[in-house]
Structure formats: structure tokens, C-alpha cells
C-alpha atoms as a PDB file:
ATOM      1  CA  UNK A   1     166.294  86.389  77.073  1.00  0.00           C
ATOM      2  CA  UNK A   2     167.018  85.212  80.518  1.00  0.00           C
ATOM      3  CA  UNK A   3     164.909  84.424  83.467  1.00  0.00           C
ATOM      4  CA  UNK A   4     164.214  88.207  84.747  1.00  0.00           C
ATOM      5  CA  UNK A   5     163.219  86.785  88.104  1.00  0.00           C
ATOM      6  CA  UNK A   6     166.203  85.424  88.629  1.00  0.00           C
ATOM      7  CA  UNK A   7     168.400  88.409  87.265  1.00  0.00           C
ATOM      8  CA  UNK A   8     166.116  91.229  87.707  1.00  0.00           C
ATOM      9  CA  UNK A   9     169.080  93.664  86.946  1.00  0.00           C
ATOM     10  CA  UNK A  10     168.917  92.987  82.993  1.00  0.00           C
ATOM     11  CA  UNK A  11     165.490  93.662  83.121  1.00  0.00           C
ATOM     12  CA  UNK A  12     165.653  97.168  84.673  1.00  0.00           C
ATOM     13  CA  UNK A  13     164.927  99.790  83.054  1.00  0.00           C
ATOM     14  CA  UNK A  14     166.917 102.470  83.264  1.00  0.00           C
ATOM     15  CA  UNK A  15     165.939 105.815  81.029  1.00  0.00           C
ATOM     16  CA  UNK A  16     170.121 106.868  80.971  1.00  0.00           C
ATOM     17  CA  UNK A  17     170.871 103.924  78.782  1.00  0.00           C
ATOM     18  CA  UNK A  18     167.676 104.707  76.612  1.00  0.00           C
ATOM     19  CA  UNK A  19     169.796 107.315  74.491  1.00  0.00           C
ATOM     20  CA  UNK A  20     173.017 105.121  74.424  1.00  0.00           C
ATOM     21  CA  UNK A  21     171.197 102.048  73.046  1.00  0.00           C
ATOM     22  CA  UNK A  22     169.533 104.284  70.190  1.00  0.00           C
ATOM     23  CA  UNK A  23     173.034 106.115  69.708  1.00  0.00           C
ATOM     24  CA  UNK A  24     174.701 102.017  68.820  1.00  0.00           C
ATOM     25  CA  UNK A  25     171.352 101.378  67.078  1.00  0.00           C
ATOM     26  CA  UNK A  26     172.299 103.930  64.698  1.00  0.00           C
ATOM     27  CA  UNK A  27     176.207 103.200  64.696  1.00  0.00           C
ATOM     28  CA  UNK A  28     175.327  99.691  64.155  1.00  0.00           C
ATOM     29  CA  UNK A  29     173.381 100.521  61.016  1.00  0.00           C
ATOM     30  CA  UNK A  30     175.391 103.112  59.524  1.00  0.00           C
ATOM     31  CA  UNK A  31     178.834 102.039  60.176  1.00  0.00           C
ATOM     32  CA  UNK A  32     178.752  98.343  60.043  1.00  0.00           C
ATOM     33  CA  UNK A  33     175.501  97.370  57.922  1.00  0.00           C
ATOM     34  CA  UNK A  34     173.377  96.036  60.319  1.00  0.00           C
ATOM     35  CA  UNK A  35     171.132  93.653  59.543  1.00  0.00           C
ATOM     36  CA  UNK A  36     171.670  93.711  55.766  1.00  0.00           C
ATOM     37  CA  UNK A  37     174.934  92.204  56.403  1.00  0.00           C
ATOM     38  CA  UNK A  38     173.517  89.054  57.504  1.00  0.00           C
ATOM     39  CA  UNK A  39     173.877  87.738  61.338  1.00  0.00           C
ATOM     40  CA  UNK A  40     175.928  89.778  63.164  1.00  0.00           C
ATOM     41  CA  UNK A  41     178.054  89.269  66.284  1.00  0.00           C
ATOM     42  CA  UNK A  42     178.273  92.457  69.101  1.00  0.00           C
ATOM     43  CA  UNK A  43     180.240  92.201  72.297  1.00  0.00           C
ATOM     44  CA  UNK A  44     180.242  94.918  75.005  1.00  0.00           C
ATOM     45  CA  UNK A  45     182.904  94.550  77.235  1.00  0.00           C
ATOM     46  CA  UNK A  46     183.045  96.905  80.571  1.00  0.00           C
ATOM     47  CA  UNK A  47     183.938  96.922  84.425  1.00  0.00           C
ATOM     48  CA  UNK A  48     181.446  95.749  87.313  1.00  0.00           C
ATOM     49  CA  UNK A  49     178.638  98.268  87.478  1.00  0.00           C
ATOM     50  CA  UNK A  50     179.632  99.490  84.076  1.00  0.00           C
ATOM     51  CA  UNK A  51     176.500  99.230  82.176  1.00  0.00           C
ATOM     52  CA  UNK A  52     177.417  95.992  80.172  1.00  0.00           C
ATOM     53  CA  UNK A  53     173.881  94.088  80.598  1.00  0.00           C
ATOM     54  CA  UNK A  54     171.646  97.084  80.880  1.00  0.00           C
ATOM     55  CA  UNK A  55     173.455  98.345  77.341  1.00  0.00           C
ATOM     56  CA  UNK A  56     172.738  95.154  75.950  1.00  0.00           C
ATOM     57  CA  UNK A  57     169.552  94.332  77.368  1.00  0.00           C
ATOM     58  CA  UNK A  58     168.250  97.940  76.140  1.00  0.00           C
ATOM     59  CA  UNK A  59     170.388  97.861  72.985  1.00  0.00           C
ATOM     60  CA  UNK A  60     168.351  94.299  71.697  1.00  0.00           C
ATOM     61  CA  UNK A  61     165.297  96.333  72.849  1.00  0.00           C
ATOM     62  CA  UNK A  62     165.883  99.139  70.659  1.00  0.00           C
ATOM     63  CA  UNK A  63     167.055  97.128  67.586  1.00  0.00           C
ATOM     64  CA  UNK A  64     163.784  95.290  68.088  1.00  0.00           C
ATOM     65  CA  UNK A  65     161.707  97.840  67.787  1.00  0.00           C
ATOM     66  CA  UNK A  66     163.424  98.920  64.209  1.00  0.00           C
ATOM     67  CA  UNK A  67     162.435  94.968  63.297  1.00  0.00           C
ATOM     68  CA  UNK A  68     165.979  93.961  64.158  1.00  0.00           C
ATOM     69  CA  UNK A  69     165.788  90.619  66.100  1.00  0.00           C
ATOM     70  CA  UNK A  70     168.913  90.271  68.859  1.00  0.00           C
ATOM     71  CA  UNK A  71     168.968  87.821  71.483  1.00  0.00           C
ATOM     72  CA  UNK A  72     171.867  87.886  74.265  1.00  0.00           C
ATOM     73  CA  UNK A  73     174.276  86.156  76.007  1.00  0.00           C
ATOM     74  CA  UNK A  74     175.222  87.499  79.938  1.00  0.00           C
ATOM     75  CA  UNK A  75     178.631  86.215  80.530  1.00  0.00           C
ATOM     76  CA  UNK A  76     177.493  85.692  83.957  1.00  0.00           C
ATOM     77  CA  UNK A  77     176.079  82.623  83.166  1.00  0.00           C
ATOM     78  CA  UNK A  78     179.334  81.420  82.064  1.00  0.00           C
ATOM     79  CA  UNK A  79     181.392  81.219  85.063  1.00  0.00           C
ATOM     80  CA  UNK A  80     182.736  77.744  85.654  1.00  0.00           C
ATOM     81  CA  UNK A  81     181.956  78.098  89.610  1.00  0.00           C
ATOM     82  CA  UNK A  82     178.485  79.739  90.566  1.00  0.00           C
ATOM     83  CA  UNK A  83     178.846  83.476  92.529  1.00  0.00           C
ATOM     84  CA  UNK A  84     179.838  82.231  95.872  1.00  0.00           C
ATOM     85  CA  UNK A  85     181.789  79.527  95.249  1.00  0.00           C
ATOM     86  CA  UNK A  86     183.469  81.807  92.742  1.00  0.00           C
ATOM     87  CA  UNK A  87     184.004  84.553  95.417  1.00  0.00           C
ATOM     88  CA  UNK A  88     185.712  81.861  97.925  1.00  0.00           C
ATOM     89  CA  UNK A  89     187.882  80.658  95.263  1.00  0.00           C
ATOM     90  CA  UNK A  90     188.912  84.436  94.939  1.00  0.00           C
ATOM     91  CA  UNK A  91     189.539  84.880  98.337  1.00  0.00           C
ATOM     92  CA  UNK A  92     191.810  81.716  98.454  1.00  0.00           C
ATOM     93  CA  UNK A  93     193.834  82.179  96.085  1.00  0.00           C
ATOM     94  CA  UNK A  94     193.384  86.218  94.076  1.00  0.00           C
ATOM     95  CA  UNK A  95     195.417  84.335  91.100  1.00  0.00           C
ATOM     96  CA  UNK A  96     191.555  82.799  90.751  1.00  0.00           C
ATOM     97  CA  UNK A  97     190.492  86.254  89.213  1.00  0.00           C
ATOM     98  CA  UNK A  98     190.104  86.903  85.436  1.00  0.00           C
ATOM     99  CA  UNK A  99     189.018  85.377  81.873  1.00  0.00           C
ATOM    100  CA  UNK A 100     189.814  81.619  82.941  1.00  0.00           C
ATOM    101  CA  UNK A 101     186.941  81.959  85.182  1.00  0.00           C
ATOM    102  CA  UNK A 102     184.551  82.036  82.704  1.00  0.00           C
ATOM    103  CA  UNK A 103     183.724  79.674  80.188  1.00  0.00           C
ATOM    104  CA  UNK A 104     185.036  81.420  76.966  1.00  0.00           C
ATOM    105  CA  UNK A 105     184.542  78.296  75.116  1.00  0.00           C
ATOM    106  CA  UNK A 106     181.125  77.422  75.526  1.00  0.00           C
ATOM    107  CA  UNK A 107     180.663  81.223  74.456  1.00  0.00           C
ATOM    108  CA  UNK A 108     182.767  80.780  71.429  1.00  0.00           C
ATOM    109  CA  UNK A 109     180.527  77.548  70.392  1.00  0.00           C
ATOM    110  CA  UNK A 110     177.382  79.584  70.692  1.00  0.00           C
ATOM    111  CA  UNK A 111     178.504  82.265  68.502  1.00  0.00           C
ATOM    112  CA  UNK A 112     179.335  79.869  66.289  1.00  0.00           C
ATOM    113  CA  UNK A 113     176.083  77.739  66.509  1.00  0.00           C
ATOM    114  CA  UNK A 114     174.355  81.433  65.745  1.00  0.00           C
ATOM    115  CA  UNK A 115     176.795  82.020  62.613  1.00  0.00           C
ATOM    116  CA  UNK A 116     175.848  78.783  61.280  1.00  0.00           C
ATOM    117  CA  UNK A 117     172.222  79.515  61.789  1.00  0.00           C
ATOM    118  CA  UNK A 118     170.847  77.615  64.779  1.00  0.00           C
ATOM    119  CA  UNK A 119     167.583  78.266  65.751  1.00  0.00           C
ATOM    120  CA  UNK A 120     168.337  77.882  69.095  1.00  0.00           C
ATOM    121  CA  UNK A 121     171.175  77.088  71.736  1.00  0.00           C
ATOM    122  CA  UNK A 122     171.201  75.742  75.240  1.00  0.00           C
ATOM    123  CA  UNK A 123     173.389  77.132  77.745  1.00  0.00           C
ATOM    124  CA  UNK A 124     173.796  77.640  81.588  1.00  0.00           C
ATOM    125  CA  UNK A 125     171.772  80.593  83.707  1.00  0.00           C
ATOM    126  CA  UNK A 126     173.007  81.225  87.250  1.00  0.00           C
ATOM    127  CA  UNK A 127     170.537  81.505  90.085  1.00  0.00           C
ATOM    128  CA  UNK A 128     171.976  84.032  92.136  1.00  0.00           C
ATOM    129  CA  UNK A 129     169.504  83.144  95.234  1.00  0.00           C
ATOM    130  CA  UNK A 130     170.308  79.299  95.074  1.00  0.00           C
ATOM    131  CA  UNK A 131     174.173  79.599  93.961  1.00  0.00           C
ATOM    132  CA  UNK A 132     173.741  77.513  90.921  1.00  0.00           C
ATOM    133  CA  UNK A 133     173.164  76.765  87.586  1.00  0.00           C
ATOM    134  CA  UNK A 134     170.239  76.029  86.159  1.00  0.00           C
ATOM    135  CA  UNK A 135     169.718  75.754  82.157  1.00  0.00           C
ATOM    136  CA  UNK A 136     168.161  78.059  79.691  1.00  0.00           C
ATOM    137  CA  UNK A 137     167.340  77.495  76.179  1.00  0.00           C
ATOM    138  CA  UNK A 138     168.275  80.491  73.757  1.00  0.00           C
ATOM    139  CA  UNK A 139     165.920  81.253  70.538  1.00  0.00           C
ATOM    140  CA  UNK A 140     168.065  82.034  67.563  1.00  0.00           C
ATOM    141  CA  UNK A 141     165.623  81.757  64.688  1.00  0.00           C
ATOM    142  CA  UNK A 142     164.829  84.779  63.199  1.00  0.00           C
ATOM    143  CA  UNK A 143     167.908  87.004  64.880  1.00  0.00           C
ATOM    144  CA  UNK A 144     169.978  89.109  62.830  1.00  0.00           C
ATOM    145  CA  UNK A 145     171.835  89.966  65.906  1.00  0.00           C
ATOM    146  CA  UNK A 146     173.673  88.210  68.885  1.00  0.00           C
ATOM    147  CA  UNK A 147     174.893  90.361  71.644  1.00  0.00           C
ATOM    148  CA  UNK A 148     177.567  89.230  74.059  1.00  0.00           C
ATOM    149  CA  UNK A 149     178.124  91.201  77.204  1.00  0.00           C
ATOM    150  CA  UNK A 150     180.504  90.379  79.795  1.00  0.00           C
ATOM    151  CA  UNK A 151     183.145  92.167  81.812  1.00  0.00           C
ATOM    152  CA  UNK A 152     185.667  89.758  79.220  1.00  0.00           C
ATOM    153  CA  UNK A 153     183.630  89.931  75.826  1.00  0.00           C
ATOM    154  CA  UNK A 154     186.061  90.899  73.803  1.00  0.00           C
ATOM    155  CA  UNK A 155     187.695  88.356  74.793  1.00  0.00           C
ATOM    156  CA  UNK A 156     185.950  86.495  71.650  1.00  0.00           C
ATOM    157  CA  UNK A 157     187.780  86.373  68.653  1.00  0.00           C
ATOM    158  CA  UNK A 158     184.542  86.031  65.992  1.00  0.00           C
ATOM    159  CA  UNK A 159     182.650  89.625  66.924  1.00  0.00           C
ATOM    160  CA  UNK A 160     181.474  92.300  63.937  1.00  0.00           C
ATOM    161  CA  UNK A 161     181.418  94.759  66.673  1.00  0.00           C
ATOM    162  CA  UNK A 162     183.383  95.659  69.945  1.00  0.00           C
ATOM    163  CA  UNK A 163     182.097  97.987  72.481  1.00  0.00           C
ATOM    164  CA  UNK A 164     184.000  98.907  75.204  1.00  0.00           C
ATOM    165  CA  UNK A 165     182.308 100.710  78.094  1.00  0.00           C
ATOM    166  CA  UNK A 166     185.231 102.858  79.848  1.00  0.00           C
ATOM    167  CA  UNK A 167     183.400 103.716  83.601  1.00  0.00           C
ATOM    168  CA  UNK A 168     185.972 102.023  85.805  1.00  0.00           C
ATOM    169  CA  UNK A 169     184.633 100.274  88.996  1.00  0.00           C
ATOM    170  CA  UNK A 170     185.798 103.848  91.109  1.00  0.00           C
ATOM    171  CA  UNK A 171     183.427 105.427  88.735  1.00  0.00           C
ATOM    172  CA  UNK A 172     180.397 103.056  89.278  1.00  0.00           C
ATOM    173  CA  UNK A 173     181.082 102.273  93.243  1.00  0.00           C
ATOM    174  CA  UNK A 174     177.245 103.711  93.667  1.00  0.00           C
ATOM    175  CA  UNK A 175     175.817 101.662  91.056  1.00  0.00           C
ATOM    176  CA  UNK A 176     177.393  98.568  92.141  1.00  0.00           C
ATOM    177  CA  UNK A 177     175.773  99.262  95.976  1.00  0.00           C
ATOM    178  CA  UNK A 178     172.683  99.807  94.158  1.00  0.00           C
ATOM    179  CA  UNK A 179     172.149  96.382  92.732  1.00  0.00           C
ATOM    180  CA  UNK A 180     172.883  95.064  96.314  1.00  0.00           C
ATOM    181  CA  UNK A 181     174.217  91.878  94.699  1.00  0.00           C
ATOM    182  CA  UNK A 182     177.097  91.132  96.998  1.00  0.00           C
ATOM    183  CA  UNK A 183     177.812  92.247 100.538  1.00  0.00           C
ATOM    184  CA  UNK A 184     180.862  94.960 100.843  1.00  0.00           C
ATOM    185  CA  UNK A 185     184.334  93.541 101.838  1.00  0.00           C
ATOM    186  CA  UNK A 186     187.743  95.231 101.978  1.00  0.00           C
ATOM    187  CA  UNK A 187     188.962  92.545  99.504  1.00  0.00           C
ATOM    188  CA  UNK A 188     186.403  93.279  96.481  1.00  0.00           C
ATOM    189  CA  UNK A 189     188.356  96.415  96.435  1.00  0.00           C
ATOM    190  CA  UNK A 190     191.340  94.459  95.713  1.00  0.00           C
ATOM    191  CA  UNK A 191     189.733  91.932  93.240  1.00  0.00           C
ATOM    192  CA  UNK A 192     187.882  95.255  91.591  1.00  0.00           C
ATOM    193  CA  UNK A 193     191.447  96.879  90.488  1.00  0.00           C
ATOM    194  CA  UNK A 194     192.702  93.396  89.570  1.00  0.00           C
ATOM    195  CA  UNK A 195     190.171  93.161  86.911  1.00  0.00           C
ATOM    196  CA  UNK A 196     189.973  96.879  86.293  1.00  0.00           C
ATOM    197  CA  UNK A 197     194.249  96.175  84.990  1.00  0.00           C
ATOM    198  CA  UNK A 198     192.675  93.062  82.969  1.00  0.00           C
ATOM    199  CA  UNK A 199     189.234  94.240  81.329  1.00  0.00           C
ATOM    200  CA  UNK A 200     190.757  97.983  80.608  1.00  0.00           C
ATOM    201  CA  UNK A 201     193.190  96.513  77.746  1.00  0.00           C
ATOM    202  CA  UNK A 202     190.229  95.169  75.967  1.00  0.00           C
ATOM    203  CA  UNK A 203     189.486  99.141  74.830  1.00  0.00           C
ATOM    204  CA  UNK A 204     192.363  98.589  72.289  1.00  0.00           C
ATOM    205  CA  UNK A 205     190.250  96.342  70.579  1.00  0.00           C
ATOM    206  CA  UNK A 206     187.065  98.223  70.584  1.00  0.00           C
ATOM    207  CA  UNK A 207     185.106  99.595  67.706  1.00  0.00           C
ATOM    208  CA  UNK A 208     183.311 101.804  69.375  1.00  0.00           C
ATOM    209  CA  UNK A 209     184.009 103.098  73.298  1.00  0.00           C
ATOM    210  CA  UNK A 210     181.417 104.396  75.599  1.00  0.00           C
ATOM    211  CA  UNK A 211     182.812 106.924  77.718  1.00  0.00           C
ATOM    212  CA  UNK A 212     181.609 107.731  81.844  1.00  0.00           C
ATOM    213  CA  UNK A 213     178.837 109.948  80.627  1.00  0.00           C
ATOM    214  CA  UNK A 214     177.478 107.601  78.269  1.00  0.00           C
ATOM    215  CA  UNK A 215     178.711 108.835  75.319  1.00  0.00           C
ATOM    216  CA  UNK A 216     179.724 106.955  71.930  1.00  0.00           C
ATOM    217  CA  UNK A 217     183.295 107.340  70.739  1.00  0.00           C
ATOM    218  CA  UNK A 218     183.914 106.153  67.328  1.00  0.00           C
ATOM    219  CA  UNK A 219     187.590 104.724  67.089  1.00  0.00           C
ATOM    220  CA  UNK A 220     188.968 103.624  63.760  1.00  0.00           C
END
């Protein structure tokens, strides 16, 4: 799990997400055999301020507690440019924002490292203070589950399970001045509905869809 001091926001607790992690425990197990189908692959997908890393964070949590082994992947620590950088790329040029930002890739490689049973993975974890990227190593051995959260999981072709949380980033304006990550400006608005037209078309590819009121929607 990563560095909670440097991303305190995936170690929060918050009791809200409590019920939704046990709800896609349950769908997990009941709909698509987890863990007797061997390692399994589960991407949450979702706007800024959706949920995404608190839902996965508490989901691995849960599934742990059931003797269920997840570790997970924050697709924050897979943009190509660290957070400010990023942001000034944005603001030079808005045809900056959306998947190619991130390093899909690298992702893709280590779900596939976990599928071919790696004990462990090294990747990149960003250092939101510093504006860098520092390195983390990721324990695989023993997990029956990877979870891969990111405003473009579903992105990922090789996932088991999609979920798609639907609170747009008009729905979670609070939450997002709650974390207190980044400083207000007229032009997040504009980068906020440019993904909001990107990330929403990933709910076509969902499994299961978490509506505003954190409830599970099974979807054939």
C-alpha cells in the first residue's frame, strides 16, 4: 500500500464508504467468484472527488478481513508529469488533459506481472509536497486480488471487474475542497467537465456502477 504520509487521503477513513466496500465484497464473491477464481483484476473508474481511492483503499480492507489479500494501484502515481508540472501543461495547452497523461502502460505491465504471479512490482509514487516521484515497491505474494483505481481505470483492457463510480465532479465540488489538494482556479472548472465528457463513457463498460448515494447497481 502506498506511503500514507505522503497521500494521507487513501488512508482516511471514511465510515460512508464502509457499507459500499462490504456491498462489492459481497458482489465480488457472489457474482464473479472471488478468490476461488484465482487472481483477480478490479478497476474502479470515477470523477475527481468521486470516491475512487477511498473505495479501493476500504474495499482491499474489507476483502482482507474475509482472508482475501488485495493490494492496489492509485493511478496517481502514474502520471507521466508530477501534479504541478501536470497542471501547467494543462493550462498551456487544455488538449494536455485525459488518458495520455497517465502511464497506461506501465499499469498494463503490472497487471500483467500480478497475472503471472509476481511477488512483487516496482512502480512510481508521487510526492505531492515535493512535486515528484519517488519509487515504491508493491507486495504481490499472497494476493488474490489487484485493485486499480484511477479516474481512467477502465481504461485497461485485462480487468475481471469494472466499477464505475457515477458522482460527477458538480456532485463532489465539497469533497474535492475538502482534501485541499489544489488551490481553486476558474480553469479547473474547465479541465473538470473536460474529463467529466472523457471518464463518463467508461460506465458503458462497467460491471457494476456506484451511483451518488453510494449505492451498487448491477448492470449485465
Amino acid at each position: 500500500m502506498a506511503d500514507a504520509s505522503l497521500n494521507p487521503d487513501r488512508a482516511l477513513h471514511q465510515p460512508e464508504f464502509d457499507a459500499l466496500a462490504v456491498t462489492l465484497a459481497d458482489v465480488l464473491a457472489r457474482d464473479f467468484g472471488v478468490p476461488a477464481r484465482g487472481r483477480c483484476v478490479v478497476g474502479i473508474a470515477g470523477e475527481s472527488g468521486s470516491g475512487k481511492s477511498v473505495t479501493a483503499t476500504t474495499l482491499a480492507r474489507v476483502l482482507g478481513t474475509r482472508g482475501v489479500a488485495a493490494a492496489v494501484l492509485y493511478q496517481d502515481d502514474y502520471f507521466r508529469r508530477p501534479p504541478r508540472v501536470n497542471h501547467a501543461a494543462r493550462l498551456a495547452d487544455l488538449a494536455a488533459v485525459g488518458p495520455h497523461e497517465v502511464n497506461l502502460l506501465l499499469l498494463a505491465e503490472q497487471v500483467a506481472a500480478f497475472r503471472a504471479g509476481a511477488d512483487a512490482v516496482e512502480g512510481p509514487l508521487v510526492d505531492y509536497a515535493n512535486d515528484r516521484f519517488l519509487t515504491q515497491r508493491h507486495a504481490l505474494a499472497g494476493r488474490s486480488v489487484l485493485i486499480v483505481e484511477g479516474t481512467y481505470a477502465l481504461h485497461l483492457d485485462d480487468l475481471d471487474v469494472r466499477v464505475f463510480l457515477e458522482a460527477t465532479h458538480l456532485d463532489t465540488a465539497e469533497r474535492r475542497a475538502a482534501r485541499a489538494r489544489d488551490h481553486h482556479e476558474p480553469i479547473i472548472d474547465v479541465i473538470l467537465d473536460i474529463e467529466h465528457r472523457i471518464i463518463a463513457r467508461q460506465a458503458e463498460r462497467a460491471h457494476v456502477v456506484v451511483d451518488r448515494e453510494f449505492r451498487v447497481v448491477r448492470r449485465p
